[in-house]
C-alpha atoms as a PDB file:
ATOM      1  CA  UNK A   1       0.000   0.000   0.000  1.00  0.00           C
ATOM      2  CA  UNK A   2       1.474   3.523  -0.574  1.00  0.00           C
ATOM      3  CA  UNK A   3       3.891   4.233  -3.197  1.00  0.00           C
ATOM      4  CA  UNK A   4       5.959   0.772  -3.539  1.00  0.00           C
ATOM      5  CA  UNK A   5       9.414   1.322  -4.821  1.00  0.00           C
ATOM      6  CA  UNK A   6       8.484   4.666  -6.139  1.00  0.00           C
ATOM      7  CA  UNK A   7       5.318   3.720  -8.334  1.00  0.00           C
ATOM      8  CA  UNK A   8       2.516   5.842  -8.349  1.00  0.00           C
ATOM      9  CA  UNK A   9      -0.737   3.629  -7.982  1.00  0.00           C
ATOM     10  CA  UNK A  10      -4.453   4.171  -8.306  1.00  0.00           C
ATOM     11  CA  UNK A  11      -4.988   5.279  -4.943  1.00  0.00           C
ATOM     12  CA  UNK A  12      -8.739   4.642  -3.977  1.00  0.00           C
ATOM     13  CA  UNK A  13      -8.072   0.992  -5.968  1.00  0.00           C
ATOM     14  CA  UNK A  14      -4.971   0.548  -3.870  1.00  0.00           C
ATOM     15  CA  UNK A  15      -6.648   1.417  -0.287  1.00  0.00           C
ATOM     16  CA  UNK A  16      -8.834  -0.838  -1.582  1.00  0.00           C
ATOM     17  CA  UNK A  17      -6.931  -4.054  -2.547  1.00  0.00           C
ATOM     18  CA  UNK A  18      -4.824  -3.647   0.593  1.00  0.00           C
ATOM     19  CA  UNK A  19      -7.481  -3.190   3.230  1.00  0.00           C
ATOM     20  CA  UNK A  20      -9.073  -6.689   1.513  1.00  0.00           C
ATOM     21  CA  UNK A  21      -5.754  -8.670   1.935  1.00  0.00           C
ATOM     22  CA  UNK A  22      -5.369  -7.193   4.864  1.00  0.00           C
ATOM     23  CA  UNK A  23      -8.486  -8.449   6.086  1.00  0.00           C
ATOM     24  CA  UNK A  24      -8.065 -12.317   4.935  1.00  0.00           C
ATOM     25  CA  UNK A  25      -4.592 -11.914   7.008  1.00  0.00           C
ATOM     26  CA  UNK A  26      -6.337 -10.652   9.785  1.00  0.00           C
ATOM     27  CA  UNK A  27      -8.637 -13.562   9.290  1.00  0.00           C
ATOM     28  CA  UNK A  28      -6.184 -16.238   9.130  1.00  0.00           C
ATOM     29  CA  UNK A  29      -4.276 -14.756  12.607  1.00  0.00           C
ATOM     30  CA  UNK A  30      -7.532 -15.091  14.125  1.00  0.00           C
ATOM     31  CA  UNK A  31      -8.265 -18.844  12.843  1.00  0.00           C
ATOM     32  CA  UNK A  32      -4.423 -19.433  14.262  1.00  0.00           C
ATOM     33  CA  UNK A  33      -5.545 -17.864  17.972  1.00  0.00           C
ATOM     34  CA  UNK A  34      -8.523 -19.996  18.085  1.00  0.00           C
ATOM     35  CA  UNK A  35      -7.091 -23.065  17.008  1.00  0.00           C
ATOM     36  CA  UNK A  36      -3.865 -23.100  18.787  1.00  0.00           C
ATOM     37  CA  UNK A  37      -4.779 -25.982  21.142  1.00  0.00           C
ATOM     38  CA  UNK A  38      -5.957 -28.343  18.620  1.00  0.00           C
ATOM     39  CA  UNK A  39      -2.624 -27.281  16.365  1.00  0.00           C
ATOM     40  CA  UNK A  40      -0.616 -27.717  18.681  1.00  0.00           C
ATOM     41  CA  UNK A  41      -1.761 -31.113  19.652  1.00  0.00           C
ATOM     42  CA  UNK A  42      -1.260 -31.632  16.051  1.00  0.00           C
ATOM     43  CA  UNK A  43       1.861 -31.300  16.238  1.00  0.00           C
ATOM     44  CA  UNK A  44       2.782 -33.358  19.266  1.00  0.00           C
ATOM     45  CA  UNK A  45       1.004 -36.567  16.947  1.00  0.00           C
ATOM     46  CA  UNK A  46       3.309 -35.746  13.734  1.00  0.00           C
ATOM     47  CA  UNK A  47       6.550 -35.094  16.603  1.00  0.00           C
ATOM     48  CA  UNK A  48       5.516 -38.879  17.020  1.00  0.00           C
ATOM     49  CA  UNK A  49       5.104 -39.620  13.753  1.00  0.00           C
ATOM     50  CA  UNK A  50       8.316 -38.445  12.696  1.00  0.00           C
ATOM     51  CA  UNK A  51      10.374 -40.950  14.593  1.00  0.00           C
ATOM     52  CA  UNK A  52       9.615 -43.521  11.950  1.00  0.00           C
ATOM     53  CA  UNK A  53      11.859 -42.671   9.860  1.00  0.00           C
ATOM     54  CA  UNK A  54      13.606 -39.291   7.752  1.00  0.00           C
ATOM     55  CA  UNK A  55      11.058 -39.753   4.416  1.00  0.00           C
ATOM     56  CA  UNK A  56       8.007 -39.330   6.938  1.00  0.00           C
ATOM     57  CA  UNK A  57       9.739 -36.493   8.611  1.00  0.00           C
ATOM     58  CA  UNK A  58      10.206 -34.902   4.902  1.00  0.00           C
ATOM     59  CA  UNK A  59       6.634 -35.842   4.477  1.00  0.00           C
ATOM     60  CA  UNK A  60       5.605 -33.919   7.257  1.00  0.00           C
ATOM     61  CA  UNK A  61       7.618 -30.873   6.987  1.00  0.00           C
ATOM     62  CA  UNK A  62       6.015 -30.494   3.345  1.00  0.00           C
ATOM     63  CA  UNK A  63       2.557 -30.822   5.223  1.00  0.00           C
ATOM     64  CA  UNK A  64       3.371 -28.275   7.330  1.00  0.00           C
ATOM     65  CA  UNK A  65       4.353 -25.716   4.706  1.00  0.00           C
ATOM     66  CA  UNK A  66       1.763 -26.275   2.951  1.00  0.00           C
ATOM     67  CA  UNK A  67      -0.617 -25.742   5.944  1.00  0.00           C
ATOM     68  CA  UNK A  68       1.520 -22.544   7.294  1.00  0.00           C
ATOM     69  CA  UNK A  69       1.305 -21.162   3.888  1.00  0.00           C
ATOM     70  CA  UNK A  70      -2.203 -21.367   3.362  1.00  0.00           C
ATOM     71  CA  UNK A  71      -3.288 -17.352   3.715  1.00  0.00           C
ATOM     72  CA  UNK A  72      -0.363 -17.181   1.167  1.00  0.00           C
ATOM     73  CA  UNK A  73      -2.483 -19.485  -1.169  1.00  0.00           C
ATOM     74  CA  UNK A  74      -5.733 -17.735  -0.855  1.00  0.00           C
ATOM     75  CA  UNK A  75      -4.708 -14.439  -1.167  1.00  0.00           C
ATOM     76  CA  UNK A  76      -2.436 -15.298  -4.112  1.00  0.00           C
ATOM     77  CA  UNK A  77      -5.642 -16.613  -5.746  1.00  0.00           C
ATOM     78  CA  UNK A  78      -7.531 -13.496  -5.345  1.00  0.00           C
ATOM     79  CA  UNK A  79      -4.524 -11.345  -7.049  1.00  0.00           C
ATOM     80  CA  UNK A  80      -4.245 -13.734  -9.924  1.00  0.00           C
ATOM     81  CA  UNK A  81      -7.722 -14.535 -10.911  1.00  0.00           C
ATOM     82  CA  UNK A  82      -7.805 -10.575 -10.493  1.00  0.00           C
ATOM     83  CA  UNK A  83      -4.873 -10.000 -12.674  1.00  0.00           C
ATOM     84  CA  UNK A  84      -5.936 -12.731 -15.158  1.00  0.00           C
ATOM     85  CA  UNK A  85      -9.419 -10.987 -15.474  1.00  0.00           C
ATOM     86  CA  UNK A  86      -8.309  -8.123 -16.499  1.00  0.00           C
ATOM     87  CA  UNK A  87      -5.781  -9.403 -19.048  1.00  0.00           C
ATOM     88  CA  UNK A  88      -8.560 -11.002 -20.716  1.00  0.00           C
ATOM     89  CA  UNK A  89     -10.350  -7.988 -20.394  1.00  0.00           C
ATOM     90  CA  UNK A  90      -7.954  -5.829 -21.980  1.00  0.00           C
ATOM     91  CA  UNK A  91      -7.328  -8.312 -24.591  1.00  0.00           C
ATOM     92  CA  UNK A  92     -11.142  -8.488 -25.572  1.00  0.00           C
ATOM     93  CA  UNK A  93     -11.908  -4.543 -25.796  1.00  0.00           C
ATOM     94  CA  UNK A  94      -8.014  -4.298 -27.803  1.00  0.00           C
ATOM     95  CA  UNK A  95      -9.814  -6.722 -30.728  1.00  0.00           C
ATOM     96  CA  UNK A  96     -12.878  -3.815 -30.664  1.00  0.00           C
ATOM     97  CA  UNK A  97     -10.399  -1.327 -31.962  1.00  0.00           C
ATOM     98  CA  UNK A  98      -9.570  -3.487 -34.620  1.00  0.00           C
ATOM     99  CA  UNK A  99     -13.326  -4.614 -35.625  1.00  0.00           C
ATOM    100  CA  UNK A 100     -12.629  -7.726 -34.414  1.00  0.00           C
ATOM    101  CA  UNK A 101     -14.180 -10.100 -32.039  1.00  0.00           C
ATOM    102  CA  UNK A 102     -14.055 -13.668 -30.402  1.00  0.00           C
ATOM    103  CA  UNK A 103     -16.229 -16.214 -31.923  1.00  0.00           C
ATOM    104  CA  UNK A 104     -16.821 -18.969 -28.871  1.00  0.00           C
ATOM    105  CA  UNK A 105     -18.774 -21.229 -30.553  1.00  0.00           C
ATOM    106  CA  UNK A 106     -16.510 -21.872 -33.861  1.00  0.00           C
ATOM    107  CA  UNK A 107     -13.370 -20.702 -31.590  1.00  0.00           C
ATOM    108  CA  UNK A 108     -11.866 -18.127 -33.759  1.00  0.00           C
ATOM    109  CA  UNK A 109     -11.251 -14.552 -34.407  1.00  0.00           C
ATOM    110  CA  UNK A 110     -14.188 -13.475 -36.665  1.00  0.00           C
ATOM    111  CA  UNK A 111     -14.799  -9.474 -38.235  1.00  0.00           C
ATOM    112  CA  UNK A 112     -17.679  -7.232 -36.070  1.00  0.00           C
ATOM    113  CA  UNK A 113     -18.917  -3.581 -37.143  1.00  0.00           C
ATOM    114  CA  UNK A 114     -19.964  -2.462 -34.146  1.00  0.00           C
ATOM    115  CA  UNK A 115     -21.915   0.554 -33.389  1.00  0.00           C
ATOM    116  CA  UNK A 116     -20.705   4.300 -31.910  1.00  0.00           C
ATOM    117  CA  UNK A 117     -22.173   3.461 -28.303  1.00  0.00           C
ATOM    118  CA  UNK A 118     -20.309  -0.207 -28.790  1.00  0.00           C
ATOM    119  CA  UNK A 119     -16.963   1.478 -29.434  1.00  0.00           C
ATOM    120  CA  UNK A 120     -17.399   4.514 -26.956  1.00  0.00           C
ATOM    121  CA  UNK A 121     -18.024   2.412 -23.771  1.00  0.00           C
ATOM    122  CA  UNK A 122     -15.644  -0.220 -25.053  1.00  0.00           C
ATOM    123  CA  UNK A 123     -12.869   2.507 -25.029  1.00  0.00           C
ATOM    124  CA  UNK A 124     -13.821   3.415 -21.706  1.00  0.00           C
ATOM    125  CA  UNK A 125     -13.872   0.116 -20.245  1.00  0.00           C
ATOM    126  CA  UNK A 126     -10.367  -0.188 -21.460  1.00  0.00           C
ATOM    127  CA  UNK A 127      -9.000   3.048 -20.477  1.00  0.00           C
ATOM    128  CA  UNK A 128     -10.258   1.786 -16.771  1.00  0.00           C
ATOM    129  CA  UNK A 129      -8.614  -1.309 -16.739  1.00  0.00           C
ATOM    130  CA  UNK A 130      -5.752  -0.787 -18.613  1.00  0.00           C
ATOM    131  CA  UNK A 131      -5.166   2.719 -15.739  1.00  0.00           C
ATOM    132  CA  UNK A 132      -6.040   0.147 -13.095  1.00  0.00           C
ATOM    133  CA  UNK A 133      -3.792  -2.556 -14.074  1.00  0.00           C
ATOM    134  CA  UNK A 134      -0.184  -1.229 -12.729  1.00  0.00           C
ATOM    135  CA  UNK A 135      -2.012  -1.451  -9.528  1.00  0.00           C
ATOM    136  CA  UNK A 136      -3.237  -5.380  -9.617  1.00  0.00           C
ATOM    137  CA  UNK A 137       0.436  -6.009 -11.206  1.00  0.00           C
ATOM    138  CA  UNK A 138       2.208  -5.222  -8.219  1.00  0.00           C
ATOM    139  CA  UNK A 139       0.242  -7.100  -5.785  1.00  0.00           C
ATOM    140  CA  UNK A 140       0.067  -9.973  -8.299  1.00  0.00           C
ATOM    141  CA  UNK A 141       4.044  -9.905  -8.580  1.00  0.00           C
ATOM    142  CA  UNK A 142       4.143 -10.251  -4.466  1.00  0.00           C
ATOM    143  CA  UNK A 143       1.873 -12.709  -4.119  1.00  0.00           C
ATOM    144  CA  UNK A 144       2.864 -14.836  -6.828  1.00  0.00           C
ATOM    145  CA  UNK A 145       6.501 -14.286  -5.787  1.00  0.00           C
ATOM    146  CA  UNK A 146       5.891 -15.911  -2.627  1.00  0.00           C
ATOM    147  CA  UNK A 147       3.491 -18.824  -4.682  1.00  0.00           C
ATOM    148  CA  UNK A 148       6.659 -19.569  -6.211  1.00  0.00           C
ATOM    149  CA  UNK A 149       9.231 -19.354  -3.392  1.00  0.00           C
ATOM    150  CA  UNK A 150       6.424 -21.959  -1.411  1.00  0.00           C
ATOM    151  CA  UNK A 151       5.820 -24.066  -4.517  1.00  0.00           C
ATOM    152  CA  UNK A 152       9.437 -24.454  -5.144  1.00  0.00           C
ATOM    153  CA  UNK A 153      10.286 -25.475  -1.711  1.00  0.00           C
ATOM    154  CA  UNK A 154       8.009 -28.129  -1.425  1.00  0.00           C
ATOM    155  CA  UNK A 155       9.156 -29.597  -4.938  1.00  0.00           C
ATOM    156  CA  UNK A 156      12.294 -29.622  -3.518  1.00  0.00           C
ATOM    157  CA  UNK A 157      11.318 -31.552  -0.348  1.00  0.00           C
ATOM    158  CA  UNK A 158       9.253 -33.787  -2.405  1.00  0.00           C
ATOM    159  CA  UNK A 159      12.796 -34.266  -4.438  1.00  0.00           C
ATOM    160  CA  UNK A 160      14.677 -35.087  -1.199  1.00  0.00           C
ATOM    161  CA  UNK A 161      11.934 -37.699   0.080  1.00  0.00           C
ATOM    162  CA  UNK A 162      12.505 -39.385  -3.285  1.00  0.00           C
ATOM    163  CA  UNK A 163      16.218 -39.347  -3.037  1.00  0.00           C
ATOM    164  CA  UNK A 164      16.168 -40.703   0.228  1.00  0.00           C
ATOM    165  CA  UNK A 165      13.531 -43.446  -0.707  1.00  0.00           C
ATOM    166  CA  UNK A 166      15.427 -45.050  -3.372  1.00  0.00           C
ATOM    167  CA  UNK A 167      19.054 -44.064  -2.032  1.00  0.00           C
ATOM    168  CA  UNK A 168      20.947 -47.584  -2.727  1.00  0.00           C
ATOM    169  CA  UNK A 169      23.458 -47.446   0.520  1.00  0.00           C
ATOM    170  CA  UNK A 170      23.647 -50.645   0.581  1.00  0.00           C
ATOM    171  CA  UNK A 171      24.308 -51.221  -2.733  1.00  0.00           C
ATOM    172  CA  UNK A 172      27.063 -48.364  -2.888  1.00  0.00           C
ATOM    173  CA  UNK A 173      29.164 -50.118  -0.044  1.00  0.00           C
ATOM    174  CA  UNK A 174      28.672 -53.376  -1.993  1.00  0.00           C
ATOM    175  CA  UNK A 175      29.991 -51.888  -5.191  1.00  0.00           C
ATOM    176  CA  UNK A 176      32.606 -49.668  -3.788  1.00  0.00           C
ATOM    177  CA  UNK A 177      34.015 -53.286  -1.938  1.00  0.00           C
ATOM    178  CA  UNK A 178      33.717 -54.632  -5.582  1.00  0.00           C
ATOM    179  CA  UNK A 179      31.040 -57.741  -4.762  1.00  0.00           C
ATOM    180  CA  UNK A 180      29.992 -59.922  -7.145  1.00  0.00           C
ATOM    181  CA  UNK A 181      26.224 -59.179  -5.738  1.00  0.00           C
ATOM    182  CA  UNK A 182      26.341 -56.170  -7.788  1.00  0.00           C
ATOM    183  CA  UNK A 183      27.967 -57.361 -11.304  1.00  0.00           C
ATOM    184  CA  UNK A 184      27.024 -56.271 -14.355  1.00  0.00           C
ATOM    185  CA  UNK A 185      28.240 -58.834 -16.948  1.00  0.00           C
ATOM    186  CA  UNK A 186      30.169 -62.458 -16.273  1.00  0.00           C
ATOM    187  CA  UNK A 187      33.629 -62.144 -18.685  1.00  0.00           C
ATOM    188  CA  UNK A 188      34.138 -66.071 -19.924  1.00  0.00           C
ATOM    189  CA  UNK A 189      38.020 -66.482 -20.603  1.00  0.00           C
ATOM    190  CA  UNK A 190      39.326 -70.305 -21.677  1.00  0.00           C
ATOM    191  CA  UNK A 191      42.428 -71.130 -20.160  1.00  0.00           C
ATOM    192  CA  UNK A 192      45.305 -72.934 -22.680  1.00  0.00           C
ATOM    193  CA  UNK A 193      44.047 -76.533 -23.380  1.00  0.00           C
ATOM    194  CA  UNK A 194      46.652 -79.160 -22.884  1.00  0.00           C
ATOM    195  CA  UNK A 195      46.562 -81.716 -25.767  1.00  0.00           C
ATOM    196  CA  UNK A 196      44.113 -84.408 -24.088  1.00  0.00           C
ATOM    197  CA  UNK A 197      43.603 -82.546 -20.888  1.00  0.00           C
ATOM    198  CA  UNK A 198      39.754 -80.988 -19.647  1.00  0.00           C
ATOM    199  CA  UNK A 199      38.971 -77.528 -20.644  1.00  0.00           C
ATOM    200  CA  UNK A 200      39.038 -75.079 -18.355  1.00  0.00           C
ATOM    201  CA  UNK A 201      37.178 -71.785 -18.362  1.00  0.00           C
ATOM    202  CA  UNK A 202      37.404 -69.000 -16.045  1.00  0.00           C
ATOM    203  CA  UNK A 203      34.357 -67.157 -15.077  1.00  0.00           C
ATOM    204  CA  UNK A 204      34.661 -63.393 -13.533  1.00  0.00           C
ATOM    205  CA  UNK A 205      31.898 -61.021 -12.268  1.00  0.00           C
ATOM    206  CA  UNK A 206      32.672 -57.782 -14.456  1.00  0.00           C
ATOM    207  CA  UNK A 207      31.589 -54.967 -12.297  1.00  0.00           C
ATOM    208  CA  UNK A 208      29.108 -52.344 -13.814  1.00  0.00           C
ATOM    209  CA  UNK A 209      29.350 -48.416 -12.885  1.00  0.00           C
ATOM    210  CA  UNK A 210      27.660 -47.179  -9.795  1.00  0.00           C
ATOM    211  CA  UNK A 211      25.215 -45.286 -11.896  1.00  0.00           C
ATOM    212  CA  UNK A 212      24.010 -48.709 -13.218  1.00  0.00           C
ATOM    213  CA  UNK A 213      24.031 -50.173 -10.194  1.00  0.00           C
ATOM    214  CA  UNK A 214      21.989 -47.403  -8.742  1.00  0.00           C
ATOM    215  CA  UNK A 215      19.253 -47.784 -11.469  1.00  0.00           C
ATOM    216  CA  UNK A 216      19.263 -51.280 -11.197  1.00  0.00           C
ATOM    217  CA  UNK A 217      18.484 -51.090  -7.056  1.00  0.00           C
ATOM    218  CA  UNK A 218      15.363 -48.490  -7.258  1.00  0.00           C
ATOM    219  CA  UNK A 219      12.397 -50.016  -5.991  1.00  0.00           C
ATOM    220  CA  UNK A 220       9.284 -50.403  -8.095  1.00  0.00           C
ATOM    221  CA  UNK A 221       6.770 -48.728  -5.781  1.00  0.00           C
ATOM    222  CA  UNK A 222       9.181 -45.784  -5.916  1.00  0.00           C
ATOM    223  CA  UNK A 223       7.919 -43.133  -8.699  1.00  0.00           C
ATOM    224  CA  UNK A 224      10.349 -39.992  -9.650  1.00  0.00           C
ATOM    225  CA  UNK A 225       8.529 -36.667  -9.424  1.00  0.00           C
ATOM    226  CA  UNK A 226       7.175 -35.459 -12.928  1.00  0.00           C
ATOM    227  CA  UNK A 227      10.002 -33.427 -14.673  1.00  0.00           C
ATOM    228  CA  UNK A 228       8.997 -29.209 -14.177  1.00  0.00           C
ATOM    229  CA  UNK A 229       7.301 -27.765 -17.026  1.00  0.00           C
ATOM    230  CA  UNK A 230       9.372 -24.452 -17.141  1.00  0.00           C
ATOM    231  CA  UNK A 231       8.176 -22.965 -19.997  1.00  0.00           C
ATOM    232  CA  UNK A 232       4.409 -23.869 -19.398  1.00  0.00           C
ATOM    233  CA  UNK A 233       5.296 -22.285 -15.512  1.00  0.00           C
ATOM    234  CA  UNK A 234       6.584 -18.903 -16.943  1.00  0.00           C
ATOM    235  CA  UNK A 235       3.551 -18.757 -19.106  1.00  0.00           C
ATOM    236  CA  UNK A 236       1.182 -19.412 -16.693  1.00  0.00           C
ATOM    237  CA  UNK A 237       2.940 -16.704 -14.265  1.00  0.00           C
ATOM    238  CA  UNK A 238       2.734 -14.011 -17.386  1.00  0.00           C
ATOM    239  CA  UNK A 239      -1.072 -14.926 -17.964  1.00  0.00           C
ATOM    240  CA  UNK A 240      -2.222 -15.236 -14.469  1.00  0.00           C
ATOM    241  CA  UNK A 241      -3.243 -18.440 -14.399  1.00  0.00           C
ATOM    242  CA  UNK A 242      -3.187 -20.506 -11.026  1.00  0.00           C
ATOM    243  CA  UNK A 243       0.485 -22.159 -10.480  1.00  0.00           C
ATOM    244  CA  UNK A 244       0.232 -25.471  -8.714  1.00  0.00           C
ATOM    245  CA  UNK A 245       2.597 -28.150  -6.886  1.00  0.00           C
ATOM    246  CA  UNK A 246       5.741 -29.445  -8.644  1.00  0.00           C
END
């Protein structure tokens, strides 16, 4: 609220958007107040729950953020559905100056004459929003800034609990001691045959690289995390369209 790094925003708009974040911050301090006792027994069960073993404690730190960071959620909703709005808004009466319009039913771009009234309050309505949009920007940009710094850390948790799922320890100290438990291949060499004597062959466990070996030991149940769309991210951040878990 104010003038944020030096920018000059709509003030009535401004008063407005902050006093309405405000309030769902307000909100979410008083939910915390009332709720303390049950949280914080809560937190005594997943204390418990954590001595089973490092993935659950990964599993419930990313719980936790996700339940800590809730307000940041909801409020980052409002600002983008707001933001998003008016980009489609601004896109739609742009097309009007053009004689253009969207055709929803064939889903193209067809040719309109529209009338003097038509293009008068359409060039209103987009003087509004477009004036009005340097003010949702910049409480988009904070809120989805922190969207991104939460969503990021809990892909990066989720990473970790994978890592530590299928992290072949045992394996490594087998391979590193050079045990034919681990082997890739089995090298056949014949020894030099003496004339009317058996043949002997030598058998040795050729050993494969630990990178192999690590494959090779991931359990099935065990599923990577999906690979991180980045240019579909950045486009949804430009657009305003919700970002979700990685």
């Amino acid at each position: 609220m104010g003038v944020p790094a030096g920018f000059k925003l709509n003030h009535a708009f401004n008063t407005m958007l902050g006093k309405f974040f405000l309030y769902h911050i307000n909100l979410w301090w008083t939910f915390l107040v009332v709720a303390r006792p049950l949280l914080e027994l809560v937190f005594r069960v997943f204390l418990l729950l954590g001595r089973v073993g490092i993935t659950c404690q990964v599993c419930i730190l990313g719980d936790l953020l996700a339940l800590v960071s809730f307000h940041v959620y909801c409020v980052y909703v409002y600002a983008a559905r707001l933001y998003h709005l008016q980009l489609r808004g601004l896109v739609a009466l742009f097309r009007l100056f053009l004689g253009r319009k969207r055709n929803p039913l064939r889903r193209r771009i067809d040719s309109c004459r529209y009338s003097t009234n038509q293009l008068f309050m359409g060039t209103l309505a987009f003087t509004i929003l477009l004036f009005l949009l340097p003010t949702t920007l910049m409480y988009y940009v904070v809120f989805a800034g922190l969207r991104v710094a939460i969503v990021g850390l809990g892909g990066l948790l989720a990473r970790v609990r994978y890592l530590v799922e299928v992290l072949p320890l045992y394996a490594t100290i087998l391979w590193l001691f050079g045990s034919a438990t681990v082997g890739r291949s089995v090298q056949w060499t014949v020894r030099a045959q003496a004339r009317g004597g058996p043949l002997t062959v030598c058998v040795r466990v050729v050993p494969g690289s630990w990178r192999e070996t690590a494959a090779q030991c991931v359990p099935d149940p065990a599923r990577p995390p999906a690979p991180v769309a980045w240019l579909a991210l950045l486009q949804d951040l430009l657009v305003g369209r919700l970002i979700y878990p990685v």
